[in-house]
N, C-alpha and C. Protein backbone atom coordinates (compact mmCIF):
# COMPACT_ATOMS: atom_id res chain seq x y z
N UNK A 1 -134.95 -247.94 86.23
CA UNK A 1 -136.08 -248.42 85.47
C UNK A 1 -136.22 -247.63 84.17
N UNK A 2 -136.17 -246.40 84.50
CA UNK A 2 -136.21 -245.51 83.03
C UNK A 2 -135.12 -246.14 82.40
N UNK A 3 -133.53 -245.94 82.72
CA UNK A 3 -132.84 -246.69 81.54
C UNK A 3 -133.01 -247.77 81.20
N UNK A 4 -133.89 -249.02 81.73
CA UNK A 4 -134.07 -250.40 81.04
C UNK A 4 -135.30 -250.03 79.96
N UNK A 5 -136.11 -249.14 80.22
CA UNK A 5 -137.10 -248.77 79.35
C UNK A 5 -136.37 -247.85 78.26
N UNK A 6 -135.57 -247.15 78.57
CA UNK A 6 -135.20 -246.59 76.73
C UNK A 6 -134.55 -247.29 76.12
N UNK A 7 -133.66 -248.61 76.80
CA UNK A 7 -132.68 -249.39 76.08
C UNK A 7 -133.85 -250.35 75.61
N UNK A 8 -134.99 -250.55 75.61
CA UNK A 8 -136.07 -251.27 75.35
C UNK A 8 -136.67 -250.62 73.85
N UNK A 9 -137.11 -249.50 74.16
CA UNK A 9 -137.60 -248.55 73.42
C UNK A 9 -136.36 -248.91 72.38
N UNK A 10 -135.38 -248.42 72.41
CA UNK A 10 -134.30 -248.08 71.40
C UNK A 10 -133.84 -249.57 70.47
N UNK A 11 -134.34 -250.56 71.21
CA UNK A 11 -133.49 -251.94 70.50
C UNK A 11 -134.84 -252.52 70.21
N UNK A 12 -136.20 -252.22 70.29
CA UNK A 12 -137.21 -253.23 70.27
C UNK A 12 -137.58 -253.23 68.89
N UNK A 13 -137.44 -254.80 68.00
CA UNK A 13 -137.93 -254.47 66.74
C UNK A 13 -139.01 -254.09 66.31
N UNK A 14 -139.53 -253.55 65.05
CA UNK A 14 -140.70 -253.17 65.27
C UNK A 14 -141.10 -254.31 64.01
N UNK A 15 -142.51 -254.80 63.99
CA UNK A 15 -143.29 -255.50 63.12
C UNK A 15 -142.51 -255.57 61.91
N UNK A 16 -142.03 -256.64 60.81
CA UNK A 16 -141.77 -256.19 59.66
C UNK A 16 -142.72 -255.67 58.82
N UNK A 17 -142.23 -254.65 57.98
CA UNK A 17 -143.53 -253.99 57.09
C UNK A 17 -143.70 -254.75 56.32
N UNK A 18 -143.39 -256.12 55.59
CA UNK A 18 -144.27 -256.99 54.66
C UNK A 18 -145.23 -257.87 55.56
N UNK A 19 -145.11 -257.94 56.54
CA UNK A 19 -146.04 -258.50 57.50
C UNK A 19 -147.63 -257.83 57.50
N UNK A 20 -147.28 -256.54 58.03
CA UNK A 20 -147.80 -254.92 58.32
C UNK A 20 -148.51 -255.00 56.74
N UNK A 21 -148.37 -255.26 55.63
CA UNK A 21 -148.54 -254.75 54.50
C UNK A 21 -150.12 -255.71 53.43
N UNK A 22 -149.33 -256.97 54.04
CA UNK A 22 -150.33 -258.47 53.60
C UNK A 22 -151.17 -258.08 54.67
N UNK A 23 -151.25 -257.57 55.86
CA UNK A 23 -152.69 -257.52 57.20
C UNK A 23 -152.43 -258.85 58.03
N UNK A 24 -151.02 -259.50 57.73
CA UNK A 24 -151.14 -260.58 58.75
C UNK A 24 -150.83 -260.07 60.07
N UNK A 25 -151.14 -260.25 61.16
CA UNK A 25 -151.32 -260.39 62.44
C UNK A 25 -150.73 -261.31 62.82
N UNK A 26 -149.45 -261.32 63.39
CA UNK A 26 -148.86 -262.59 64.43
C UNK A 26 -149.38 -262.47 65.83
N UNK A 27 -149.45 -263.62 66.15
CA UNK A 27 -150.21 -264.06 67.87
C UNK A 27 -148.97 -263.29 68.38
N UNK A 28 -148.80 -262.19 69.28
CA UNK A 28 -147.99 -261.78 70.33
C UNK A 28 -148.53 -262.57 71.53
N UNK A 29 -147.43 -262.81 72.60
CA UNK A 29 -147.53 -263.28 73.50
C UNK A 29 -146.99 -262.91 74.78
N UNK A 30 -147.03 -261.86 76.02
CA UNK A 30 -146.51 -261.84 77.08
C UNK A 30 -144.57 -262.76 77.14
N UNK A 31 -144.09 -262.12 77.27
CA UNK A 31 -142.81 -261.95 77.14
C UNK A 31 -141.58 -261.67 78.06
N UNK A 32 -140.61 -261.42 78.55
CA UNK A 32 -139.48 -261.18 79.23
C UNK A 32 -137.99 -260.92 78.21
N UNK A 33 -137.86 -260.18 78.50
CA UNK A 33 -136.49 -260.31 77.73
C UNK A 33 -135.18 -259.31 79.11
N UNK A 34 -133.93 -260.59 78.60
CA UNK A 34 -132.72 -260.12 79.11
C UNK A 34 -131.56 -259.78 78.21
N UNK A 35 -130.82 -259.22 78.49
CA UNK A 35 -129.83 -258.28 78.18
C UNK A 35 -128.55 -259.73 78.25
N UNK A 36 -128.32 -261.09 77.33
CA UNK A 36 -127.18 -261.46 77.67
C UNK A 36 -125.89 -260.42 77.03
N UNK A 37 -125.64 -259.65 75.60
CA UNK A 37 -124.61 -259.02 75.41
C UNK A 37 -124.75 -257.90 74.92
N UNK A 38 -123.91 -256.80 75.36
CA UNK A 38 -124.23 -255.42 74.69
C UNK A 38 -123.14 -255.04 74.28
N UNK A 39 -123.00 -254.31 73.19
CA UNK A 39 -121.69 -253.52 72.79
C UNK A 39 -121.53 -252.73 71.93
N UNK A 40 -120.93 -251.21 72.18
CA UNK A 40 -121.11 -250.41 71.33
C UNK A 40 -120.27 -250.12 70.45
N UNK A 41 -120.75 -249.76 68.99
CA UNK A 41 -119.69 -250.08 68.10
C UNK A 41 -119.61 -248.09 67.97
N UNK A 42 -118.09 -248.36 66.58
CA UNK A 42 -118.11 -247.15 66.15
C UNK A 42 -119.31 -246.70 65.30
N UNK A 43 -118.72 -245.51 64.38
CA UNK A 43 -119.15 -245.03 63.70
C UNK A 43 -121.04 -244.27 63.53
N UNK A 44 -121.43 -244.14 65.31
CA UNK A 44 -122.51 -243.79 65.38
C UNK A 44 -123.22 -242.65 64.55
N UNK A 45 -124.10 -242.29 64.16
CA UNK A 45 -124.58 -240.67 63.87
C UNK A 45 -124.10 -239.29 65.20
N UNK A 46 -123.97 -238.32 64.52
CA UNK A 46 -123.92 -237.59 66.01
C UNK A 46 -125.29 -237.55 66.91
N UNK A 47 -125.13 -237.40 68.31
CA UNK A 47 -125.89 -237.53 69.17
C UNK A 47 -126.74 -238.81 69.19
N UNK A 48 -125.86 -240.09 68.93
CA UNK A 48 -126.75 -241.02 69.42
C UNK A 48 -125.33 -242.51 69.69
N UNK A 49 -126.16 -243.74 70.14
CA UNK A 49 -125.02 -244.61 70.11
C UNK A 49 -125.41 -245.70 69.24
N UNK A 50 -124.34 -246.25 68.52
CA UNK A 50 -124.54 -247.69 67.96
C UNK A 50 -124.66 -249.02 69.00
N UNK A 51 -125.74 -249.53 68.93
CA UNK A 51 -125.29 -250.73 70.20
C UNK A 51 -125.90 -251.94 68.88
N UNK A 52 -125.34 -253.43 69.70
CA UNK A 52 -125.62 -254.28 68.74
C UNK A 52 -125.77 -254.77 70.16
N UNK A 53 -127.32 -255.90 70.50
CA UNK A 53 -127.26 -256.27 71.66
C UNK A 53 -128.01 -257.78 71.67
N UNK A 54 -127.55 -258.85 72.11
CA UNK A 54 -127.89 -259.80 71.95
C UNK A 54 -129.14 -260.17 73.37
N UNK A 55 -130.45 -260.68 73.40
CA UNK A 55 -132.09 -260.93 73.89
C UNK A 55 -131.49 -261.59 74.36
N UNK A 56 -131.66 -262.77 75.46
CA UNK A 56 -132.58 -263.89 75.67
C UNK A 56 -134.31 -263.50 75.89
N UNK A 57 -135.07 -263.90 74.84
CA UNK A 57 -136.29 -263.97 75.14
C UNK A 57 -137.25 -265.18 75.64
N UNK A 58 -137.77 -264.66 77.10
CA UNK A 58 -138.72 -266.31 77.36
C UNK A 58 -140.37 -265.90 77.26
N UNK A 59 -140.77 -266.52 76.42
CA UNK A 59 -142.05 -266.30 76.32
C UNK A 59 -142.86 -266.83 77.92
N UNK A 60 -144.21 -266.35 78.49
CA UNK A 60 -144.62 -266.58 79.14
C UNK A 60 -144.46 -267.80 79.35
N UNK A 61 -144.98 -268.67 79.07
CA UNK A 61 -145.04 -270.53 79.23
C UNK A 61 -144.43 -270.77 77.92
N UNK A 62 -143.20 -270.99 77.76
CA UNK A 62 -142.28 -271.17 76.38
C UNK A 62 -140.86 -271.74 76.77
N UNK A 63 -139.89 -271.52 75.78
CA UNK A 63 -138.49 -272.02 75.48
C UNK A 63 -137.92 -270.88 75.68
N UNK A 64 -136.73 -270.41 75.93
CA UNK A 64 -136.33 -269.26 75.58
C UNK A 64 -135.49 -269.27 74.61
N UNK A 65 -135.85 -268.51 74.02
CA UNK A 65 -134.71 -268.11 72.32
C UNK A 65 -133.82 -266.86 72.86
N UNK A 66 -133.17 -267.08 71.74
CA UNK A 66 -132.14 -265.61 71.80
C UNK A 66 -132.47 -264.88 70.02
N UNK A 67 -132.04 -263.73 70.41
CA UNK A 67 -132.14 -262.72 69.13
C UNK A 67 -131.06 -261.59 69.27
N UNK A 68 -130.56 -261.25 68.26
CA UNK A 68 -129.76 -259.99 68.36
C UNK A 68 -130.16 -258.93 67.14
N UNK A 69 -130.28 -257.82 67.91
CA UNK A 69 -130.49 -256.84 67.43
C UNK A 69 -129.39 -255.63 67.06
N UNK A 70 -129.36 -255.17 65.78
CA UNK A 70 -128.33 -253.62 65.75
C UNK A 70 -129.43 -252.28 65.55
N UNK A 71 -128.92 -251.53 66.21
CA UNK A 71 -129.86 -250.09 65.99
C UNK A 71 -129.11 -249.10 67.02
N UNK A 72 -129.33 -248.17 66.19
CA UNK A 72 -128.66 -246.64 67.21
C UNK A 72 -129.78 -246.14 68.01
N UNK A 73 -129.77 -245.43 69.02
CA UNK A 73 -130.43 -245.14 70.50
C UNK A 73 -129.57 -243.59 70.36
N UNK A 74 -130.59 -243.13 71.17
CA UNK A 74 -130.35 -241.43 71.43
C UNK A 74 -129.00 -241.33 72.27
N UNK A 75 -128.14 -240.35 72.91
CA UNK A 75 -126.99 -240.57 73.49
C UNK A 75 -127.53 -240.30 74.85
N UNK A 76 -128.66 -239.32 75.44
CA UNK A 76 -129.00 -239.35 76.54
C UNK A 76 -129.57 -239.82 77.13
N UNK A 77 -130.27 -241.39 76.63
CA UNK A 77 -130.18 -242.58 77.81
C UNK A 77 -128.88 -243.27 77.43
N UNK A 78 -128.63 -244.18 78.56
CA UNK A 78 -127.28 -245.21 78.67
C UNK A 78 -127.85 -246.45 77.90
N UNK A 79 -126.75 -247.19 76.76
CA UNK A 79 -126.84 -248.30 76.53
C UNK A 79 -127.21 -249.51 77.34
N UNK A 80 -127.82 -250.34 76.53
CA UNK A 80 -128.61 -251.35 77.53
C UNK A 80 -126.97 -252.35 78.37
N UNK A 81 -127.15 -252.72 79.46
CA UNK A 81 -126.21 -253.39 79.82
C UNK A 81 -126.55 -254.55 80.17
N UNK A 82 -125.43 -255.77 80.26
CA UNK A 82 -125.61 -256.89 81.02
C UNK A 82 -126.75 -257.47 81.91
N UNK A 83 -127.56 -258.17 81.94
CA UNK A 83 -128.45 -258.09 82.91
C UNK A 83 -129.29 -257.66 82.87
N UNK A 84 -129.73 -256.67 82.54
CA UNK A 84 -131.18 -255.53 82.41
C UNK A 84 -131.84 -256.13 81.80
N UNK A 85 -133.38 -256.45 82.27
CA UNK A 85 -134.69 -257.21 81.95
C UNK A 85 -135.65 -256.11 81.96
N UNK A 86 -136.67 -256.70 80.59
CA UNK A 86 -137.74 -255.74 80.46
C UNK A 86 -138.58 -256.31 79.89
N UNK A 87 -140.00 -256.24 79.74
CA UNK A 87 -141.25 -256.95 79.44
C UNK A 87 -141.06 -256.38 78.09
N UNK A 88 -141.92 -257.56 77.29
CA UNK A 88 -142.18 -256.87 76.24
C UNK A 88 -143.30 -258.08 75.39
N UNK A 89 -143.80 -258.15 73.91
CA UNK A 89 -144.95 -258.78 73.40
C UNK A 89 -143.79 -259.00 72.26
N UNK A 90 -143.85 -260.96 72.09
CA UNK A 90 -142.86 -261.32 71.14
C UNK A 90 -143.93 -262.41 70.43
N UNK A 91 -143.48 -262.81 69.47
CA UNK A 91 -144.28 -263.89 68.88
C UNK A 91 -142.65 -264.92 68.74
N UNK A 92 -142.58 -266.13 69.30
CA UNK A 92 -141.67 -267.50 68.95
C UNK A 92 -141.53 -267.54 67.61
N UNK A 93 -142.85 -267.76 66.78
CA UNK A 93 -142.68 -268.58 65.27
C UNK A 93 -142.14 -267.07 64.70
N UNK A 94 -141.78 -265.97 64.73
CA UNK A 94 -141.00 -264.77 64.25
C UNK A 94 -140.22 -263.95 65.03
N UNK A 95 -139.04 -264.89 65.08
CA UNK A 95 -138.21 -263.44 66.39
C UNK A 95 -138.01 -262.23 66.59
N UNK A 96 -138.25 -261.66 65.16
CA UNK A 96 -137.79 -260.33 65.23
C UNK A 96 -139.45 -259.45 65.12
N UNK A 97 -140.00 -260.26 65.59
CA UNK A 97 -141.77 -259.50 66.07
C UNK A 97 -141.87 -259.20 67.52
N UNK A 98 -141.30 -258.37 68.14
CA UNK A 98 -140.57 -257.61 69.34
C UNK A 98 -141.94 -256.34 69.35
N UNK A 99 -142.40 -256.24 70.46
CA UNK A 99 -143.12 -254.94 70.79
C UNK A 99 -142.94 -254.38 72.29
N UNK A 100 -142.82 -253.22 72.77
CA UNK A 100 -142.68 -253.24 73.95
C UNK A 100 -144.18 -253.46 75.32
N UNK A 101 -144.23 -254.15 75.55
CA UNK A 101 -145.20 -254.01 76.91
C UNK A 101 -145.28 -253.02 78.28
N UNK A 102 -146.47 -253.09 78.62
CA UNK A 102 -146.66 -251.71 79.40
C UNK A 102 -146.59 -250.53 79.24
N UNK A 103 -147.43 -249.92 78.69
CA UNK A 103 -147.87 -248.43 78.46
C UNK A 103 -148.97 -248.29 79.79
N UNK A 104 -148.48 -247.05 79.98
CA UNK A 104 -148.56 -246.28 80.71
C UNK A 104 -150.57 -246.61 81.05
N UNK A 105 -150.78 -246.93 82.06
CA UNK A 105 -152.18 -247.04 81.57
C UNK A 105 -153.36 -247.44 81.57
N UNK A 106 -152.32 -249.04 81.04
CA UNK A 106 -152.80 -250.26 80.31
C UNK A 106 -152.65 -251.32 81.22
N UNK A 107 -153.78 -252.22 81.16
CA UNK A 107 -153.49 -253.21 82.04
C UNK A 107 -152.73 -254.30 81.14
N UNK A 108 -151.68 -255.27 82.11
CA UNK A 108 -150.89 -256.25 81.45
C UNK A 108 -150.86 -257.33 82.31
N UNK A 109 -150.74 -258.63 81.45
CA UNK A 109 -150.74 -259.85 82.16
C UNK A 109 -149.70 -260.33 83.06
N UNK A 110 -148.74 -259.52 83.39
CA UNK A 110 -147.62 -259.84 83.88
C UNK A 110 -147.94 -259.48 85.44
């Protein structure tokens, strides 16, 4: 569970900042996301990995889309793999509006 949560943490987009900047607010919505492809490329920074990893995301009562993401992750969790599912708060009409769900805490609709 911890490694589906840092490969979460490490690949989850964050808000774009012209979004963040105008004060628009996209509707997030209760979320799922799976792990269809992962793969790590060269040329990482030291102490971390390059992964480029392709979503399926299904919104609560929705379609499911796909998204792929590139971003480097620390080296001491494991890259996200095949399969590995993790909650998270997506908005449809902007794919790359990715937040992670469940903090520690907090109650969630899931």
């Amino acid at each position: 569970m911890k490694s589906a949560i840092a490969a979460a943490i490490a690949m989850s987009a964050v808000t774009s900042a012209a979004a963040n900047a105008q004060g628009n607010v996209s509707p997030l919505q209760p979320c799922t996301a799976r792990v269809v492809q992962s793969e790590e490329l060269p040329f990482a920074p030291i102490d971390s990995w390059l992964v480029k990893v392709t979503l399926a995301i299904t919104p609560h009562h929705g379609n499911t889309y796909y998204t792929t993401l590139h971003d480097r992750m620390p080296w001491q969790g494991p890259p996200p793999r095949r399969g590995q599912a993790f909650r998270l708060w997506c908005n449809p009409a902007n794919p790359s509006d990715l937040r992670l769900a469940g903090r520690p805490g907090a109650s969630s609709p899931f």
